[in-house]
Protein backbone atom coordinates (compact mmCIF):
# COMPACT_ATOMS: atom_id res chain seq x y z
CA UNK A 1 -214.42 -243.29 -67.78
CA UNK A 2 -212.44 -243.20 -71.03
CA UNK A 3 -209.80 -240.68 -71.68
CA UNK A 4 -211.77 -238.59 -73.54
CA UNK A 5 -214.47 -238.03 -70.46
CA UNK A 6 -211.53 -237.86 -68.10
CA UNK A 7 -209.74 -235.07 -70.16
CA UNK A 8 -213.04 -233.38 -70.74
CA UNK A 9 -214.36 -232.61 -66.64
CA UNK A 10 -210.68 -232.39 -65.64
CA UNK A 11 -208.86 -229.92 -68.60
CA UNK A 12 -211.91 -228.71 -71.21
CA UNK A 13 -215.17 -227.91 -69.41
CA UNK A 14 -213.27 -225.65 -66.76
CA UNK A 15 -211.79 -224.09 -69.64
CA UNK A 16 -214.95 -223.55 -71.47
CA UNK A 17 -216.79 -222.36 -68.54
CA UNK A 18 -214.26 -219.95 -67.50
CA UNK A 19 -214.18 -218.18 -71.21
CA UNK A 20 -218.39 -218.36 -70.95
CA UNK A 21 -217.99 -216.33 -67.75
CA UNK A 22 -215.25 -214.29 -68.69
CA UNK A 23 -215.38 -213.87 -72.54
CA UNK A 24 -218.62 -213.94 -73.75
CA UNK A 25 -219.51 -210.37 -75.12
CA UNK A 26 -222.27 -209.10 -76.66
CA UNK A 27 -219.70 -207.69 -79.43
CA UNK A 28 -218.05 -211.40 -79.34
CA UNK A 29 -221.56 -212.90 -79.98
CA UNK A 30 -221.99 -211.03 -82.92
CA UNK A 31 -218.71 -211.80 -84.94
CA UNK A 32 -217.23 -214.93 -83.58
CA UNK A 33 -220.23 -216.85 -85.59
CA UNK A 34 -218.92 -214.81 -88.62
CA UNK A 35 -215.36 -215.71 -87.98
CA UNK A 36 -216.09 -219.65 -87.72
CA UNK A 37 -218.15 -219.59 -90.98
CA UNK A 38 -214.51 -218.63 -93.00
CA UNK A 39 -213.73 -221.99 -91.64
CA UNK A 40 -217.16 -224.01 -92.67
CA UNK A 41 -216.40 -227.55 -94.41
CA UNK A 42 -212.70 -225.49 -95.38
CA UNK A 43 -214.57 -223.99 -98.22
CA UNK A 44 -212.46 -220.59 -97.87
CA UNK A 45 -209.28 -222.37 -97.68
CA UNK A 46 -210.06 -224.89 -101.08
CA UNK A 47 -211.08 -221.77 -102.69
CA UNK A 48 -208.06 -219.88 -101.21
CA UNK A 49 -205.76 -222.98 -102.87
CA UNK A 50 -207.65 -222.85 -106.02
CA UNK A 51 -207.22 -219.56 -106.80
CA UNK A 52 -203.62 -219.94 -105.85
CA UNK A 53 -203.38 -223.12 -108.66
CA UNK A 54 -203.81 -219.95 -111.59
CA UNK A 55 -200.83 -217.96 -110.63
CA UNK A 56 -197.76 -219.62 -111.61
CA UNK A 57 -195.53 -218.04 -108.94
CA UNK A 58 -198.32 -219.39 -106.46
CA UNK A 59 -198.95 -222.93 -108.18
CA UNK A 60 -196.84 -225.27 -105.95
CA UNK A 61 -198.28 -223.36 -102.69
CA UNK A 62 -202.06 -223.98 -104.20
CA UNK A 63 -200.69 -227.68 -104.39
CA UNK A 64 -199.35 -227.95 -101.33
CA UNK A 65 -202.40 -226.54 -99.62
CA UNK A 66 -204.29 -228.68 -101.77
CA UNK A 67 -202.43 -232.14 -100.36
CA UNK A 68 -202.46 -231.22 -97.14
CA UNK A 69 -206.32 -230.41 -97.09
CA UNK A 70 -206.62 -233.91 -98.41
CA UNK A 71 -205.02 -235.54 -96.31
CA UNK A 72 -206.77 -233.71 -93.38
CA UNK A 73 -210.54 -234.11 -94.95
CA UNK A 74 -209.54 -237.87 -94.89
CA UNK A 75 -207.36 -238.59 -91.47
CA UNK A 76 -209.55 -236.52 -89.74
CA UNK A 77 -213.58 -236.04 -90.91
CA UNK A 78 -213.22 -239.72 -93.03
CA UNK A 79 -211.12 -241.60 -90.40
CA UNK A 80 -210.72 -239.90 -86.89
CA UNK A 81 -214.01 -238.38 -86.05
CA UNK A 82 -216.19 -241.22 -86.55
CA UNK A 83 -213.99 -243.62 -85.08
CA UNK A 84 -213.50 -241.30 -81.70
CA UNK A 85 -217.16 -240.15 -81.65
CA UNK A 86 -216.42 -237.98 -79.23
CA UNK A 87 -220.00 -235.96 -78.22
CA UNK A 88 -219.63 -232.17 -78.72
CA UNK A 89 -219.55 -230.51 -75.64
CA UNK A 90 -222.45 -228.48 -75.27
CA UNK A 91 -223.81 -232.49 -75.73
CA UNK A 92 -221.45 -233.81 -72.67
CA UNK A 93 -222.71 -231.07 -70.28
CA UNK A 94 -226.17 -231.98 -70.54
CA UNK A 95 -225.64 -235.53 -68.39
CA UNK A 96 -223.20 -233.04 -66.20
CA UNK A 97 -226.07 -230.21 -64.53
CA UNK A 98 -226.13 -232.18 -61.29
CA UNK A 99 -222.70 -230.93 -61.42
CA UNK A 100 -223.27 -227.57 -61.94
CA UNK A 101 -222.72 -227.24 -65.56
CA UNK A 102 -225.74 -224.85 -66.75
CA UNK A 103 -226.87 -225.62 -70.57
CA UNK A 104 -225.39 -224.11 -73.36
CA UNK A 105 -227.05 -221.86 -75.57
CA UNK A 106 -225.20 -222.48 -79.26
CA UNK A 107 -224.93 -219.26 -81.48
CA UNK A 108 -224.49 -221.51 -84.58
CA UNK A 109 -226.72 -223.95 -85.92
CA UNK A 110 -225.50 -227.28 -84.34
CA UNK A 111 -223.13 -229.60 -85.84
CA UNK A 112 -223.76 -232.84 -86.58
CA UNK A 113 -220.71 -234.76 -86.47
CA UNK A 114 -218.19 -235.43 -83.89
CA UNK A 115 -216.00 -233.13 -81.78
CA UNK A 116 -212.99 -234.61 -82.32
CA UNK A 117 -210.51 -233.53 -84.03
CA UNK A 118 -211.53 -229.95 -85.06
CA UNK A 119 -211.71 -229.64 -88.62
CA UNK A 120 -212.39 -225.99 -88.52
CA UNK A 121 -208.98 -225.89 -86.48
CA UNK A 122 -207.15 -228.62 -88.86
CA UNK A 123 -207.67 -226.76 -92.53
CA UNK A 124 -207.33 -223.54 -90.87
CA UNK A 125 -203.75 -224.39 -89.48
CA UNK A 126 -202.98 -226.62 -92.65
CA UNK A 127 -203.96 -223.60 -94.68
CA UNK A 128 -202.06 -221.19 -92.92
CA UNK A 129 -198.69 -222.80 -92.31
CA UNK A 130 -198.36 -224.18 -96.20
CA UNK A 131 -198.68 -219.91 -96.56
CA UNK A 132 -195.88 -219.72 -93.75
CA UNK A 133 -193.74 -221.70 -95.25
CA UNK A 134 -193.71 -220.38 -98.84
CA UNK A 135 -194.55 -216.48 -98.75
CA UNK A 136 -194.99 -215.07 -95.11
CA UNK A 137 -196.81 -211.32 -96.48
CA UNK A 138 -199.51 -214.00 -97.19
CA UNK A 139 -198.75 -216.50 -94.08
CA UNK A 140 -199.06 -214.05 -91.72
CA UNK A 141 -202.51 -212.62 -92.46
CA UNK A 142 -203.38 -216.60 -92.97
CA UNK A 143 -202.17 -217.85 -89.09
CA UNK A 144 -203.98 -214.60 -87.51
CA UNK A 145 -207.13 -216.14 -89.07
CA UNK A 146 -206.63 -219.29 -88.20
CA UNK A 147 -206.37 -218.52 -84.58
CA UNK A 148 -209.22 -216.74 -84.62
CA UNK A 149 -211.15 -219.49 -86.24
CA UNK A 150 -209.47 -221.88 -83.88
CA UNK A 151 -210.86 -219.53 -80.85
CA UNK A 152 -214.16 -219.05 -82.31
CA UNK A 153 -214.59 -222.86 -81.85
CA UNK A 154 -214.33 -222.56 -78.31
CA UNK A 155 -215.65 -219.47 -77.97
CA UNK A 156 -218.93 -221.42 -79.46
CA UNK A 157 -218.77 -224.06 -77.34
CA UNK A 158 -218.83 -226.71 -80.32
CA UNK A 159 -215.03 -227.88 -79.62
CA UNK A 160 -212.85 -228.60 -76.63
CA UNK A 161 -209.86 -227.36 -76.48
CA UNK A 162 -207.83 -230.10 -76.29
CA UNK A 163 -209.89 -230.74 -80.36
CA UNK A 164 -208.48 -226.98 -80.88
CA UNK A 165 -204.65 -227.93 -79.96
CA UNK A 166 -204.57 -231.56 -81.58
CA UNK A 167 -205.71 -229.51 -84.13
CA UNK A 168 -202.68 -227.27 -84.80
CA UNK A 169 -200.42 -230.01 -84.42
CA UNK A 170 -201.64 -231.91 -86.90
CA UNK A 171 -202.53 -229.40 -89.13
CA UNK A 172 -198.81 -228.03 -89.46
CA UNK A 173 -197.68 -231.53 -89.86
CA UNK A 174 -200.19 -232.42 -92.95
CA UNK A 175 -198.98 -228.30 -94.45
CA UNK A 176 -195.07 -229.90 -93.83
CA UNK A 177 -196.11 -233.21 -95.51
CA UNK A 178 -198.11 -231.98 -98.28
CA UNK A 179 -195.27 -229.24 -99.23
CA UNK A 180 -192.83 -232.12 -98.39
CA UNK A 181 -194.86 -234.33 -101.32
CA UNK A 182 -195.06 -230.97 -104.08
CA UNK A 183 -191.43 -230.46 -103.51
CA UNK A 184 -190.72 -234.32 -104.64
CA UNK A 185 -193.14 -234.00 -107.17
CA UNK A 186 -192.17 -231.08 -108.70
CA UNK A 187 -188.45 -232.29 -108.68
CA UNK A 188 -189.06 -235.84 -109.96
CA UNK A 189 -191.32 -233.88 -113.05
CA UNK A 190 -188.29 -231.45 -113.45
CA UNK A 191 -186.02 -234.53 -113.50
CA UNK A 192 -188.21 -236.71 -115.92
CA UNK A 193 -188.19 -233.18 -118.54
CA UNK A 194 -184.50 -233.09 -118.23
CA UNK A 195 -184.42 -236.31 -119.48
């Protein structure tokens, strides 16, 4: 048993079976799926960072949010998930009903990659905290989202939560690294003008 499996029938399943039992709504049905399509292939949050790139007060946040969703799209959809291939779990529990473990009914269409990390999760949080850092009226609006899309991934059963809080971590470390990188690029242009 690898440490994924181990992790998964010890820490996530009980999780995700007690938030089918106790969670699941027919109210919850209806707008989680709506909540975790803000979050498909980070297409809100690239067009959030675009849009951000036209308002020069805004421009080294769009940047920033740019770098870091970069550097997420390639650590974690390009490198991690096909190296982990961890199964999603509505996948796992299908070798677990002798144990109990009923099948899943998905209210999403299925993904097709891996579970691990979550990328919904990953831009979200990126997103969110390069917002924090630079203009919280906007930051603040941006990590209430992300949570929810971050809990709409488990409420779907299409992540584990241990995908959901790698996740965070490493999305707020790629938003401090990519604003990290703007800030040095900005001040090595300024310096190279002052020239």
């Amino acid at each position: 048993m690898n440490i994924f499996s181990y992790l998964a029938e010890s820490f996530d399943l009980p999780i995700l079976e007690w938030m089918a039992a106790n969670l699941r709504s027919a109210f919850g049905d209806g707008v989680m799926p709506i909540i975790t399509l803000l979050g498909d292939a980070g297409i809100f949050w690239i067009a959030c960072a675009v849009a951000l790139l036209f308002i020069p007060r805004y421009r080294k946040t769009g940047l920033a949010m740019g770098a870091a969703l970069l550097m997420g799209l390639l650590v974690c959809n390009v490198t991690l998930k096909p190296l982990i291939a961890r199964p999603r779990p509505y996948d796992y529990i299908k070798d677990m009903a002798e144990y109990g473990y009923k099948t899943i009914e998905l209210l999403v269409e299925t993904p097709h990659d891996y579970a691990f990390p979550s990328g919904h999760t990953l831009a979200s949080f990126e997103a969110a905290t390069v917002l924090m850092i630079h203009d919280k009226r906007l930051g603040i609006p941006a990590m209430v989202l992300a949570v929810l899309i971050s809990f709409s991934r488990l409420y779907l059963y299409v992540h584990y939560p241990t995908d959901v809080i790698f996740s965070v971590f490493l999305g707020i470390g790629f938003a401090y690294l990519g604003n990290f990188l703007v800030n040095k690029g900005f001040a090595a242009w300024e310096q190279r003008k002052a020239a």
